[in-house]
PDB file of N, CA and C in Angstrom:
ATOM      1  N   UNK A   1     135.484  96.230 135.087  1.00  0.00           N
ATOM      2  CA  UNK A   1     134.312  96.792 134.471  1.00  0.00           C
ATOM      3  C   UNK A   1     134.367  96.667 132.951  1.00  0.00           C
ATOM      4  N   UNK A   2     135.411  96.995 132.340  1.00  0.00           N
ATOM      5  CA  UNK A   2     135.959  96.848 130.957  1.00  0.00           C
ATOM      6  C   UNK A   2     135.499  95.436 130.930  1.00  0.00           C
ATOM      7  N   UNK A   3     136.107  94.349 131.188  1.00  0.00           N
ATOM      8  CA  UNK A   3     135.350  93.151 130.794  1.00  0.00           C
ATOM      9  C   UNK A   3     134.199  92.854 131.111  1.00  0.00           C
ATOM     10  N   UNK A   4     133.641  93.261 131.919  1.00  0.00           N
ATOM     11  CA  UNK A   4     131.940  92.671 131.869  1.00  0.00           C
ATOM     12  C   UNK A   4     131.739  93.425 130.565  1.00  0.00           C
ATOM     13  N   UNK A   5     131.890  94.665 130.197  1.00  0.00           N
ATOM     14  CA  UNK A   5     131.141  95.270 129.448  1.00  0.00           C
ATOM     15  C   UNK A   5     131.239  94.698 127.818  1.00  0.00           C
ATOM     16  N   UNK A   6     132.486  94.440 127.868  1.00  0.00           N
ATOM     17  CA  UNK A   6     133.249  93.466 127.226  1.00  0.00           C
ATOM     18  C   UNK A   6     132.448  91.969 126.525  1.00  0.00           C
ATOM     19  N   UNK A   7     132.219  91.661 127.918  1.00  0.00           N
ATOM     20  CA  UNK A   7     131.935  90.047 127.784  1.00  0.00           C
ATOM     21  C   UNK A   7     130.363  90.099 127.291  1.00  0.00           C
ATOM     22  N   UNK A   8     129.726  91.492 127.667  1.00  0.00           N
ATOM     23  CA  UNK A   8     128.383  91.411 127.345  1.00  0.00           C
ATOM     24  C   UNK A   8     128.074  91.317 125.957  1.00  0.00           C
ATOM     25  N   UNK A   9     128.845  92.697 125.378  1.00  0.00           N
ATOM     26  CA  UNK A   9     128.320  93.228 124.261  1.00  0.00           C
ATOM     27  C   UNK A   9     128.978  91.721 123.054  1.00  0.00           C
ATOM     28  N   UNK A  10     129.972  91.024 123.542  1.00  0.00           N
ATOM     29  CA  UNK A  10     129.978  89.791 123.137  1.00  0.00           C
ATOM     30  C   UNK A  10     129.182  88.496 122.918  1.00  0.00           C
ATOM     31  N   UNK A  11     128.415  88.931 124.092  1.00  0.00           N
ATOM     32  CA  UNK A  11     127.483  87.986 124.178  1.00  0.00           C
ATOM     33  C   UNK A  11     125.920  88.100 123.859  1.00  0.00           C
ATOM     34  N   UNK A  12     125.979  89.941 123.571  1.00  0.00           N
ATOM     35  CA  UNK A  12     124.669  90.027 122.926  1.00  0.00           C
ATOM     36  C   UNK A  12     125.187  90.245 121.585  1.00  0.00           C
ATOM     37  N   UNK A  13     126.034  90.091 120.677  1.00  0.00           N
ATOM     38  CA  UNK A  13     126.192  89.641 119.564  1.00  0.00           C
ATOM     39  C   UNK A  13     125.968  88.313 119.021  1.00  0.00           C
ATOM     40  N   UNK A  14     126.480  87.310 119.945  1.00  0.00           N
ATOM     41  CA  UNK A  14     126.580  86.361 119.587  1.00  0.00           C
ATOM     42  C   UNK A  14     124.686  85.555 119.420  1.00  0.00           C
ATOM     43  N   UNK A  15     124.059  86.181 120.704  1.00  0.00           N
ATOM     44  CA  UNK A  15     122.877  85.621 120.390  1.00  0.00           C
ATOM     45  C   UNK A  15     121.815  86.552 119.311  1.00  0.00           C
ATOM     46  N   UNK A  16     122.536  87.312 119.041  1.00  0.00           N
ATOM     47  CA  UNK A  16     121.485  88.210 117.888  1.00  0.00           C
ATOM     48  C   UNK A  16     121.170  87.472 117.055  1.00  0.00           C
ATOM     49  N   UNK A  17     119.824  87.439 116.380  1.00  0.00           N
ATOM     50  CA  UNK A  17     119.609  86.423 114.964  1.00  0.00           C
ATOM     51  C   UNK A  17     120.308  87.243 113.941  1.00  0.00           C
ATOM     52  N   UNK A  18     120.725  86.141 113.086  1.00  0.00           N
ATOM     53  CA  UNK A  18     121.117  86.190 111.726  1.00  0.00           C
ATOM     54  C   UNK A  18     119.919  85.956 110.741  1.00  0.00           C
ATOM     55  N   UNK A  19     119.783  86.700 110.030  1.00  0.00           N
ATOM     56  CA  UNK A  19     118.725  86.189 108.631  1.00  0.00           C
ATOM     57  C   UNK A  19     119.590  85.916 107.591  1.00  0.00           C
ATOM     58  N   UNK A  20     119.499  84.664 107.365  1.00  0.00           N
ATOM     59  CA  UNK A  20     120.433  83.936 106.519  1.00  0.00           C
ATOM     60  C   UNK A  20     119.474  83.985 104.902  1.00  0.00           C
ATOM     61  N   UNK A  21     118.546  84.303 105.125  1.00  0.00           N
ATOM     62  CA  UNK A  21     117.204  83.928 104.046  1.00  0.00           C
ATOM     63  C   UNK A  21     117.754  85.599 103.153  1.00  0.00           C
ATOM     64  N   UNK A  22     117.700  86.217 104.091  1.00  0.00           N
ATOM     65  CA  UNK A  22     118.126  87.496 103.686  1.00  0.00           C
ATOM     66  C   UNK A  22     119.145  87.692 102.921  1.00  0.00           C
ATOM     67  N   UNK A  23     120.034  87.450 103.323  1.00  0.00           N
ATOM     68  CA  UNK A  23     121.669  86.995 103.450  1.00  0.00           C
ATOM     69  C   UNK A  23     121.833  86.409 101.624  1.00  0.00           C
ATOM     70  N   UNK A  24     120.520  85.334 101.667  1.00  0.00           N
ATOM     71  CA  UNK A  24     120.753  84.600  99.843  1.00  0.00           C
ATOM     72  C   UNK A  24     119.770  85.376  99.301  1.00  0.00           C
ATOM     73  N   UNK A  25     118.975  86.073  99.613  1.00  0.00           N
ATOM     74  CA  UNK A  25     118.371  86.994  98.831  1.00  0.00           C
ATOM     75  C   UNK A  25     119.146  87.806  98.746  1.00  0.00           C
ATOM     76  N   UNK A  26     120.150  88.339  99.165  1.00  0.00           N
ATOM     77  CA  UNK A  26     121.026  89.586  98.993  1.00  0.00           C
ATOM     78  C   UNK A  26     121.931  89.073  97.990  1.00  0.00           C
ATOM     79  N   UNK A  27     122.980  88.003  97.318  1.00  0.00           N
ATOM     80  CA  UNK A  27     123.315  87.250  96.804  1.00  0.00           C
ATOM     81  C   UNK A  27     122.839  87.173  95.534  1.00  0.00           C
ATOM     82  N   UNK A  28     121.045  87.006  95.392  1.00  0.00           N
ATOM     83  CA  UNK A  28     120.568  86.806  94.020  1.00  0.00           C
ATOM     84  C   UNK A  28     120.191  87.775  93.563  1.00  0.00           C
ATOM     85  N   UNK A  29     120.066  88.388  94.495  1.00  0.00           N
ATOM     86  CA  UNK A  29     119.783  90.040  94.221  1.00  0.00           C
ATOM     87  C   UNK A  29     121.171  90.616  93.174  1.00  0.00           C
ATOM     88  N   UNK A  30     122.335  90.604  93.680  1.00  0.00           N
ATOM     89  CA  UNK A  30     123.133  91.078  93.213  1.00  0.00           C
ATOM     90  C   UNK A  30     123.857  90.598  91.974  1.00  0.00           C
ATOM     91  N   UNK A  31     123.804  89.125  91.497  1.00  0.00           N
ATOM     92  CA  UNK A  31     124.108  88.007  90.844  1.00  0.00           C
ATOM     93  C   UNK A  31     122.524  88.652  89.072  1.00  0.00           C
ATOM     94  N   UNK A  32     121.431  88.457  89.935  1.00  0.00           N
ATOM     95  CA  UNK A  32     120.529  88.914  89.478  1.00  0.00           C
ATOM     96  C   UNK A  32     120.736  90.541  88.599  1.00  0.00           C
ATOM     97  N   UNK A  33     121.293  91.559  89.601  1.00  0.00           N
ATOM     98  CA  UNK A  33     121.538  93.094  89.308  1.00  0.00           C
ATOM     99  C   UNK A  33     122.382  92.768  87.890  1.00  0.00           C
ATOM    100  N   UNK A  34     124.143  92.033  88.029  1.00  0.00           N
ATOM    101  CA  UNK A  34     124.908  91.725  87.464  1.00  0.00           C
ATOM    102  C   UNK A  34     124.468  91.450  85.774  1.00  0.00           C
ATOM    103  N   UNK A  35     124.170  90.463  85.664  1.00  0.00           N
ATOM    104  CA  UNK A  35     123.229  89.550  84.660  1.00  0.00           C
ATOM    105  C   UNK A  35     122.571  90.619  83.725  1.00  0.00           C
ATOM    106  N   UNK A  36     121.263  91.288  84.409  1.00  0.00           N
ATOM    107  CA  UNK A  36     121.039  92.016  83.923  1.00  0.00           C
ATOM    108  C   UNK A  36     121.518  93.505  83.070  1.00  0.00           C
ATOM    109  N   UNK A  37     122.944  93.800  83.761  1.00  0.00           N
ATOM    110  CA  UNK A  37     123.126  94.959  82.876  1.00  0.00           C
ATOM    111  C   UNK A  37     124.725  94.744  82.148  1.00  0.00           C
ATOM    112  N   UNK A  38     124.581  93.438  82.258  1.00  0.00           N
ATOM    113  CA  UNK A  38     125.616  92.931  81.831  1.00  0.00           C
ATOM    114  C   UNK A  38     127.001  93.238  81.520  1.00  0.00           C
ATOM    115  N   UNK A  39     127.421  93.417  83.243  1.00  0.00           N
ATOM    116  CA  UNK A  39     128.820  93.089  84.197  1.00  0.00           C
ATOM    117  C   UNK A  39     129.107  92.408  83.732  1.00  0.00           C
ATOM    118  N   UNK A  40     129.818  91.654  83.148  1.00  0.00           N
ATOM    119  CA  UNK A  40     130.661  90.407  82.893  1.00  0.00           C
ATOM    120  C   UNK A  40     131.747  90.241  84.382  1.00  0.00           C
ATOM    121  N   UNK A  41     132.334  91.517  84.031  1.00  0.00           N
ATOM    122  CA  UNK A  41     133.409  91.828  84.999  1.00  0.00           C
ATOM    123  C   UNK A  41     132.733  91.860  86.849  1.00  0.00           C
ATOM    124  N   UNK A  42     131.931  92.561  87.038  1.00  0.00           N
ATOM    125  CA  UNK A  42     131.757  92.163  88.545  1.00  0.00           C
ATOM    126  C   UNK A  42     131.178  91.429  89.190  1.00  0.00           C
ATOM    127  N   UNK A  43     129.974  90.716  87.822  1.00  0.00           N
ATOM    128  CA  UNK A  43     129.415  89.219  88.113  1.00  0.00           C
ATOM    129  C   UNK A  43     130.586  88.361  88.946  1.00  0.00           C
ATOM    130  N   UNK A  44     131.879  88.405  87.851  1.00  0.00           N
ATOM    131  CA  UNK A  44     132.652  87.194  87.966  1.00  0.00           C
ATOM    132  C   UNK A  44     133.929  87.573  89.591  1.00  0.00           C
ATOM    133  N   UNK A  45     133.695  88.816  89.063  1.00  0.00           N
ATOM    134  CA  UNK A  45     134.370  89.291  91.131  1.00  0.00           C
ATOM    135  C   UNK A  45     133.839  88.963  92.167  1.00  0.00           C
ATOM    136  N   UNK A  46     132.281  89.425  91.967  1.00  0.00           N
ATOM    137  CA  UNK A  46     131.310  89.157  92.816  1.00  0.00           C
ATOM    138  C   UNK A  46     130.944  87.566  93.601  1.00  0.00           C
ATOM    139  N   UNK A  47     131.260  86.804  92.206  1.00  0.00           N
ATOM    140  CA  UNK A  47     130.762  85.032  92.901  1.00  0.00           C
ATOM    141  C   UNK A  47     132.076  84.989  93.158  1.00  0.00           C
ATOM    142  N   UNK A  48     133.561  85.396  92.645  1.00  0.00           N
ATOM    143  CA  UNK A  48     134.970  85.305  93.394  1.00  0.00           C
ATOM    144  C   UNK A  48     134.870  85.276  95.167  1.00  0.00           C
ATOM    145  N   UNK A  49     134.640  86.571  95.578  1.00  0.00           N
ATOM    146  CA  UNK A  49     134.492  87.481  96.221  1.00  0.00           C
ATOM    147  C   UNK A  49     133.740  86.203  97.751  1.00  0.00           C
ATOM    148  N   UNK A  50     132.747  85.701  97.132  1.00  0.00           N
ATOM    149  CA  UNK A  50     131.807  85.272  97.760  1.00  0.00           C
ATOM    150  C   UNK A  50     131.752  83.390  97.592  1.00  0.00           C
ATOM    151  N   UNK A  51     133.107  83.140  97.292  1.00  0.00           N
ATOM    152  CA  UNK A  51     133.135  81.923  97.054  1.00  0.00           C
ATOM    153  C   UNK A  51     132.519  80.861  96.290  1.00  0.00           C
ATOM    154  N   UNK A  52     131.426  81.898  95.404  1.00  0.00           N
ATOM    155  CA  UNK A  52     130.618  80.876  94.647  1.00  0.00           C
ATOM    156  C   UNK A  52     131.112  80.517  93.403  1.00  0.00           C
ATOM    157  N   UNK A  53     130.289  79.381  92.806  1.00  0.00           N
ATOM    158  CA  UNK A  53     130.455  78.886  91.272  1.00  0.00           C
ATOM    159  C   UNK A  53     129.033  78.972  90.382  1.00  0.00           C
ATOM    160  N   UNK A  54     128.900  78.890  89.624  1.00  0.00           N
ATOM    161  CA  UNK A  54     128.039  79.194  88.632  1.00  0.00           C
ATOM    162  C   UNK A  54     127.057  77.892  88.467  1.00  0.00           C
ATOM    163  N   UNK A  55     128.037  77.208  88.674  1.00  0.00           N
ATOM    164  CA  UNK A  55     127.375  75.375  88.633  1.00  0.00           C
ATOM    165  C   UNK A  55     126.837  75.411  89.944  1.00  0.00           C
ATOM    166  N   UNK A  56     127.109  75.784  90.808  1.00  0.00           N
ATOM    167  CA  UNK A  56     126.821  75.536  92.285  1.00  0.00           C
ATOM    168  C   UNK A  56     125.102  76.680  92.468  1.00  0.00           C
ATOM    169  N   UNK A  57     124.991  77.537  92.318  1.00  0.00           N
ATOM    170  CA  UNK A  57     123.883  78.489  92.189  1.00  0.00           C
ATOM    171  C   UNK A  57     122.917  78.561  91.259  1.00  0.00           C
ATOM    172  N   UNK A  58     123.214  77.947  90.070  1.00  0.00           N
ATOM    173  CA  UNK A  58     122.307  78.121  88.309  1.00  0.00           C
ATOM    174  C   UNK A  58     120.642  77.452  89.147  1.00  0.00           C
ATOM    175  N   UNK A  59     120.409  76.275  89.747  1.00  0.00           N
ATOM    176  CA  UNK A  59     119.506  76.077  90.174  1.00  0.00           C
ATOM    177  C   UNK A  59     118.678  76.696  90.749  1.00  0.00           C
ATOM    178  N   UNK A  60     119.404  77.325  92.347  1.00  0.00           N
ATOM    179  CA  UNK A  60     118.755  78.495  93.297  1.00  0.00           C
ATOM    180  C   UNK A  60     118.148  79.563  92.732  1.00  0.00           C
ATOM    181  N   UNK A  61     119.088  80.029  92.002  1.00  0.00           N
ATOM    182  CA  UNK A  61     119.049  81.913  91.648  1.00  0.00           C
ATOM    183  C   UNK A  61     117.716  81.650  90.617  1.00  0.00           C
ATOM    184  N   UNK A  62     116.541  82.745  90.885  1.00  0.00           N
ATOM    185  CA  UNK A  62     115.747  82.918  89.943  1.00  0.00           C
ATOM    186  C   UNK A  62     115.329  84.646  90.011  1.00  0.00           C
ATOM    187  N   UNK A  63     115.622  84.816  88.612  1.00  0.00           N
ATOM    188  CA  UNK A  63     115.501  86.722  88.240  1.00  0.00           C
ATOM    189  C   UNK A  63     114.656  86.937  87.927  1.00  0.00           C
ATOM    190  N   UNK A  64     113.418  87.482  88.394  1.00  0.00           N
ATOM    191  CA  UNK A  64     112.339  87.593  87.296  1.00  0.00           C
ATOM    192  C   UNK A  64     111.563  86.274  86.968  1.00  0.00           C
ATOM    193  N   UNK A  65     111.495  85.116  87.878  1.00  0.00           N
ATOM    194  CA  UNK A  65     110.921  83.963  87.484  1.00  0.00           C
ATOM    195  C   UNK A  65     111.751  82.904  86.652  1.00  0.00           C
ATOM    196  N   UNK A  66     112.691  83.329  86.157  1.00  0.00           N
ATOM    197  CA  UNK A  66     113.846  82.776  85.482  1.00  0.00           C
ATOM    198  C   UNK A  66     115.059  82.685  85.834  1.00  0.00           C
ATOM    199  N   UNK A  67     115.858  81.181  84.815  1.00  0.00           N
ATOM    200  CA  UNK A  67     116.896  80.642  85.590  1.00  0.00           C
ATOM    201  C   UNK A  67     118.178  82.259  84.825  1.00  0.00           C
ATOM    202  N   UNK A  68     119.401  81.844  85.846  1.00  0.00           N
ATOM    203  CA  UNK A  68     120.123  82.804  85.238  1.00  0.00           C
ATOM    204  C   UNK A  68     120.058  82.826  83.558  1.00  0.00           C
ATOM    205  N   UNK A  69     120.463  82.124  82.742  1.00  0.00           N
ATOM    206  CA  UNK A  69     120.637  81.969  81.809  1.00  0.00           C
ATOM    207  C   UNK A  69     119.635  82.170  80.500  1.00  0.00           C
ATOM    208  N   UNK A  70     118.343  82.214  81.389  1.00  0.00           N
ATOM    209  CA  UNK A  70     117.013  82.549  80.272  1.00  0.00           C
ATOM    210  C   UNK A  70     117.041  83.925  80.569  1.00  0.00           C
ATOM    211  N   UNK A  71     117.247  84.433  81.816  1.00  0.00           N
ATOM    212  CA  UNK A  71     117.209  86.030  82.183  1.00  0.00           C
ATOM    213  C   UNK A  71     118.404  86.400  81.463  1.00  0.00           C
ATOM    214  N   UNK A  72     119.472  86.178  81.357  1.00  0.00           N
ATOM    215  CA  UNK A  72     120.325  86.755  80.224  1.00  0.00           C
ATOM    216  C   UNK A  72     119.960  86.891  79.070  1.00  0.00           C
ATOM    217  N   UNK A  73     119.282  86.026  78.560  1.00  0.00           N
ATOM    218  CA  UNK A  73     119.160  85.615  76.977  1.00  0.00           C
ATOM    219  C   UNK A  73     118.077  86.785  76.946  1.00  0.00           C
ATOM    220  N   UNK A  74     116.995  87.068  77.995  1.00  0.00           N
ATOM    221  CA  UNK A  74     115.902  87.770  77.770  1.00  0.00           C
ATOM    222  C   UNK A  74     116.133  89.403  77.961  1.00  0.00           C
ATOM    223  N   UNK A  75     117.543  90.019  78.764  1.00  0.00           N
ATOM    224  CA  UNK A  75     118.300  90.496  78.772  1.00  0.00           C
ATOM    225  C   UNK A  75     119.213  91.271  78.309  1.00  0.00           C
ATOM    226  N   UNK A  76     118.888  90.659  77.131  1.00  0.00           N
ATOM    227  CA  UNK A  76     120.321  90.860  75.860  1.00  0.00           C
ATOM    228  C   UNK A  76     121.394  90.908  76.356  1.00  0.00           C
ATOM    229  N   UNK A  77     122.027  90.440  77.832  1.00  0.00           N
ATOM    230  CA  UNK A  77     122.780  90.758  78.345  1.00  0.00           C
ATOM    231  C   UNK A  77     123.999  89.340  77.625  1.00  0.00           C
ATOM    232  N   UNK A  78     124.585  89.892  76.534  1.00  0.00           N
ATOM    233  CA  UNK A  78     125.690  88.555  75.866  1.00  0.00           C
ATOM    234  C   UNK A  78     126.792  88.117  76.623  1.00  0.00           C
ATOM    235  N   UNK A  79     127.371  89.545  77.237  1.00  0.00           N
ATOM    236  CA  UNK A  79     128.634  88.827  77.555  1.00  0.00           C
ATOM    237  C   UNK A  79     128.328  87.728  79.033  1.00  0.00           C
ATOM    238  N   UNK A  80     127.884  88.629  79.710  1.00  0.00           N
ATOM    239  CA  UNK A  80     127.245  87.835  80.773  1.00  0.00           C
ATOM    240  C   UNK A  80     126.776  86.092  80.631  1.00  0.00           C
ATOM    241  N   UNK A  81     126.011  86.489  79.586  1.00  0.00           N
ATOM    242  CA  UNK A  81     125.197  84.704  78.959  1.00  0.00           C
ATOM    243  C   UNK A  81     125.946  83.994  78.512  1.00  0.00           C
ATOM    244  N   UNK A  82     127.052  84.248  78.159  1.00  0.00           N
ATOM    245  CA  UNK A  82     128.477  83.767  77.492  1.00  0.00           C
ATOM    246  C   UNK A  82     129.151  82.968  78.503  1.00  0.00           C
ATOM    247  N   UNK A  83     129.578  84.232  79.511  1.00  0.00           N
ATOM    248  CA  UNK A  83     130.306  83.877  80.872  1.00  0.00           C
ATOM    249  C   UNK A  83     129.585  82.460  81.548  1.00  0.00           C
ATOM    250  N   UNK A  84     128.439  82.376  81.108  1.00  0.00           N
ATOM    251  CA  UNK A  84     126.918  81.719  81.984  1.00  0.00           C
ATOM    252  C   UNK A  84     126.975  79.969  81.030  1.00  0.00           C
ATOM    253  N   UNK A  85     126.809  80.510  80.212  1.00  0.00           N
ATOM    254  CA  UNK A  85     127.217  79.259  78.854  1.00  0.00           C
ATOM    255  C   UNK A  85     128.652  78.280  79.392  1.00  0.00           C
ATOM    256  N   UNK A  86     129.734  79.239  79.525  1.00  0.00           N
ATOM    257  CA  UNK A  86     130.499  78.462  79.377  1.00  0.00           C
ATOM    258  C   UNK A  86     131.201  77.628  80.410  1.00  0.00           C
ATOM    259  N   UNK A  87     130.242  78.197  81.776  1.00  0.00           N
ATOM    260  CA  UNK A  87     130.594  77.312  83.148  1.00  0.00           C
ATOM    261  C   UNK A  87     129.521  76.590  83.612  1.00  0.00           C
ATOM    262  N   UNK A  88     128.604  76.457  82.642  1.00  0.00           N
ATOM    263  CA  UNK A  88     127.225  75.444  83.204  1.00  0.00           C
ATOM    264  C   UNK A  88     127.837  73.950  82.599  1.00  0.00           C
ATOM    265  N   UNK A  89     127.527  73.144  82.836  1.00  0.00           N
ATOM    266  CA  UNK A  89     128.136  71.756  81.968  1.00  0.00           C
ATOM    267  C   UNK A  89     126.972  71.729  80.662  1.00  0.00           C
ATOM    268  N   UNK A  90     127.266  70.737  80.605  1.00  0.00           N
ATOM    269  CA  UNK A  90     126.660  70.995  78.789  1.00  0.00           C
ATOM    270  C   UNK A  90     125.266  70.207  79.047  1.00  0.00           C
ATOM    271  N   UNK A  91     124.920  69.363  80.142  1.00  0.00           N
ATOM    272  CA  UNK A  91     123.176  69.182  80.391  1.00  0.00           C
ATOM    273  C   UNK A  91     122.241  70.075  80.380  1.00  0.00           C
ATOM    274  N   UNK A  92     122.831  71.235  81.666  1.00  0.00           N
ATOM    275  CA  UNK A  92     122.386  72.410  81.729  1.00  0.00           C
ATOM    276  C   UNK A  92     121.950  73.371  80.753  1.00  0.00           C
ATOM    277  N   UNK A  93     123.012  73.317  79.925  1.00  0.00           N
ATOM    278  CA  UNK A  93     122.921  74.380  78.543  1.00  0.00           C
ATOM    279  C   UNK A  93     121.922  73.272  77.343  1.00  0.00           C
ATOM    280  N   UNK A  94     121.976  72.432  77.113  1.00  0.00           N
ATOM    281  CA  UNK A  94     121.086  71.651  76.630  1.00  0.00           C
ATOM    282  C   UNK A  94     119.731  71.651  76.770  1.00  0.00           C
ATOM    283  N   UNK A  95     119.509  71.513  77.953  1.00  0.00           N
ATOM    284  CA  UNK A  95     118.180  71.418  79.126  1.00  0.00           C
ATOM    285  C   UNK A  95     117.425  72.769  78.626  1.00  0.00           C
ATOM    286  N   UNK A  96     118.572  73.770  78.673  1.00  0.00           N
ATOM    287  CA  UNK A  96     117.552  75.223  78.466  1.00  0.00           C
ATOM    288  C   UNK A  96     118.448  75.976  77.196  1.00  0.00           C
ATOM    289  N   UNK A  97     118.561  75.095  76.022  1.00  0.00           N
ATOM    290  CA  UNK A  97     118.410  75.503  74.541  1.00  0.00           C
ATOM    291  C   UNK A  97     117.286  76.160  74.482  1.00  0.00           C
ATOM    292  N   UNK A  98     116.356  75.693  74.134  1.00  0.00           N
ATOM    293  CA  UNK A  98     114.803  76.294  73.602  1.00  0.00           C
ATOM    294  C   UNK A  98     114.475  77.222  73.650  1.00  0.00           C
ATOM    295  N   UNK A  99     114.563  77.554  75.575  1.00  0.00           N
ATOM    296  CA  UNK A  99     114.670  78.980  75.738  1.00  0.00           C
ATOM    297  C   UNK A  99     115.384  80.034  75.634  1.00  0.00           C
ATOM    298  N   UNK A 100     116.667  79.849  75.368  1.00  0.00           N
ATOM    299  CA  UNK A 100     117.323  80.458  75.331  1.00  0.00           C
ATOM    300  C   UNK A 100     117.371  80.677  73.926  1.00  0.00           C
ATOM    301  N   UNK A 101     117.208  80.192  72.632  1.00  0.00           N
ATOM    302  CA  UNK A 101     116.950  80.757  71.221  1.00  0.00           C
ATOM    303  C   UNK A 101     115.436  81.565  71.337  1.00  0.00           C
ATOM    304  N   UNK A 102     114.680  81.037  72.258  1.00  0.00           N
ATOM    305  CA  UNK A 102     113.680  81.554  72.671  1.00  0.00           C
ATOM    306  C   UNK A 102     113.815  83.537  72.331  1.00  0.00           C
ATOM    307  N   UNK A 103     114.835  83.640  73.200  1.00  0.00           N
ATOM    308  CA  UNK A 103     115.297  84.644  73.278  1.00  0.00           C
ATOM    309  C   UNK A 103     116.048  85.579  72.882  1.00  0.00           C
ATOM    310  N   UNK A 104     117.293  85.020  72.242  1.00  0.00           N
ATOM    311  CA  UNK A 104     118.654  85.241  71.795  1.00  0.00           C
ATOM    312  C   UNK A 104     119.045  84.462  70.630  1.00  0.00           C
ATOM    313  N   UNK A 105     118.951  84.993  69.587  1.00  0.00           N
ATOM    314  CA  UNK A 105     119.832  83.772  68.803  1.00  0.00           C
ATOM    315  C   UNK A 105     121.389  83.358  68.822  1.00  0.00           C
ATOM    316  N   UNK A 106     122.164  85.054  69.370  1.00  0.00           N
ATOM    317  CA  UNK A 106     123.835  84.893  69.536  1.00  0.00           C
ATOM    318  C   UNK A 106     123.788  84.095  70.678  1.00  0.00           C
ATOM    319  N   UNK A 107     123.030  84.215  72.126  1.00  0.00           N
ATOM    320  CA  UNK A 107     123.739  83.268  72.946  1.00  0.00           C
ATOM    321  C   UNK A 107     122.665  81.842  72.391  1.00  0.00           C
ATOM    322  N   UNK A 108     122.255  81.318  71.635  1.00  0.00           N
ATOM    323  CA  UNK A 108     121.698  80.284  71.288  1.00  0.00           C
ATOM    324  C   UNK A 108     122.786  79.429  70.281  1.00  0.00           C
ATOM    325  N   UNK A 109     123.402  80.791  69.203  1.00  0.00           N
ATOM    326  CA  UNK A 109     124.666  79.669  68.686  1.00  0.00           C
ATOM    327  C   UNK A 109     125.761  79.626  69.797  1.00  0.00           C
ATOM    328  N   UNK A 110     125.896  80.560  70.603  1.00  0.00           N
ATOM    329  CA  UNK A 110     126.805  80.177  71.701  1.00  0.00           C
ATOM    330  C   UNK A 110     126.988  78.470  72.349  1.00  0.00           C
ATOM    331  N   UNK A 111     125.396  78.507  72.568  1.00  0.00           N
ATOM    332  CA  UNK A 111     124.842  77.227  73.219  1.00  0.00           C
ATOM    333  C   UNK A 111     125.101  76.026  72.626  1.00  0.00           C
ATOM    334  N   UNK A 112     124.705  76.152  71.596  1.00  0.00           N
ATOM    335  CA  UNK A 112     124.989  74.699  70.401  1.00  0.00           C
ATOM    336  C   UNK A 112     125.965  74.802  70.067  1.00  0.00           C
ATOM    337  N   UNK A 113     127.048  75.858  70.056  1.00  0.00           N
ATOM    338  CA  UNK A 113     128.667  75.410  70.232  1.00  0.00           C
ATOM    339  C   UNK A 113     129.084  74.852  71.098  1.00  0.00           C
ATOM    340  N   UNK A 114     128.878  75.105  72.329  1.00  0.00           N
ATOM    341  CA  UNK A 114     129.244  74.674  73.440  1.00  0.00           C
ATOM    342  C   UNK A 114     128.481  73.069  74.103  1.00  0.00           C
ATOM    343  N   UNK A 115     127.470  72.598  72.830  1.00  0.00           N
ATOM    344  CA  UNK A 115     126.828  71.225  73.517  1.00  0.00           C
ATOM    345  C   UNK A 115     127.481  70.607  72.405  1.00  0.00           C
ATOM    346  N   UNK A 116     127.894  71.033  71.266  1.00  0.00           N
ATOM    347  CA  UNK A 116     128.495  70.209  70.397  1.00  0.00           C
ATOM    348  C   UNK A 116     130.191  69.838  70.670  1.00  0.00           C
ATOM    349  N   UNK A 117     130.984  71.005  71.253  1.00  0.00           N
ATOM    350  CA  UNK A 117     132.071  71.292  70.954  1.00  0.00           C
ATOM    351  C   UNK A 117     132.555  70.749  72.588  1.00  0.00           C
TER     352      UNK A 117
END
C-alpha cells in the first residue's frame, strides 16, 4: 500500500506543470529588486546562487522598461552599476554610454574608464 501511494504521489508530481515563464520572472524580479536598492552584495550571491552571469542575462532582464544598467544609472544605485560595468564586455557598456550619462555621471566616468582602459 505504501508503494502505490508512493508511486502515485510521484507520479502526480512529476506530471504537474511547471511555469517556467514564472520561474524567469521570479529571477528578474529579484535581480531587478537587487539593482534597485543597491545590494551589491546579494545581487552578486543571488546570480552565484542561481548560476547566472551578468553577460549571460544583461539582454533578457528589463526593470522598468530598461536594460539593467540604465535602471541602475536611473537608480542612483552606484555600487550595483559598477558591479554591472565591470562584467558587461566593453560593446555593451559602449552601446549604452549615452544613457547611462543620461543618467549618472559617476557610473558614466565609470563607463569610459572601462571602454578605454
Amino acid at each position: 500500500m505504501k508503494k502505490l501511494l508512493l508511486a502515485t504521489s510521484l507520479l502526480t508530481i512529476s506530471l504537474a506543470p511547471i511555469p517556467e515563464a514564472q520561474a524567469g520572472d521570479n529571477l528578474s524580479l529579484r535581480i531587478c529588486e537587487y539593482v534597485s536598492v543597491n545590494d551589491k552584495k546579494r545581487l552578486r550571491s543571488y546570480l552565484k546562487k542561481n548560476k547566472l552571469k551578468i553577460r549571460s542575462v544583461f539582454g533578457s532582464i528589463k526593470c522598468n522598461g530598461q536594460n539593467l544598467l540604465e535602471f541602475a544609472a536611473s537608480s542612483n544605485a552606484l555600487d550595483a552599476g559598477e558591479m554591472i560595468i565591470g562584467k558587461l564586455p566593453k560593446s555593451a557598456v559602449s552601446a549604452n554610454l549615452d544613457v547611462v550619462t543620461k543618467h549618472s555621471a559617476h557610473l558614466a566616468a565609470i563607463a569610459k574608464k572601462r571602454i578605454d582602459g
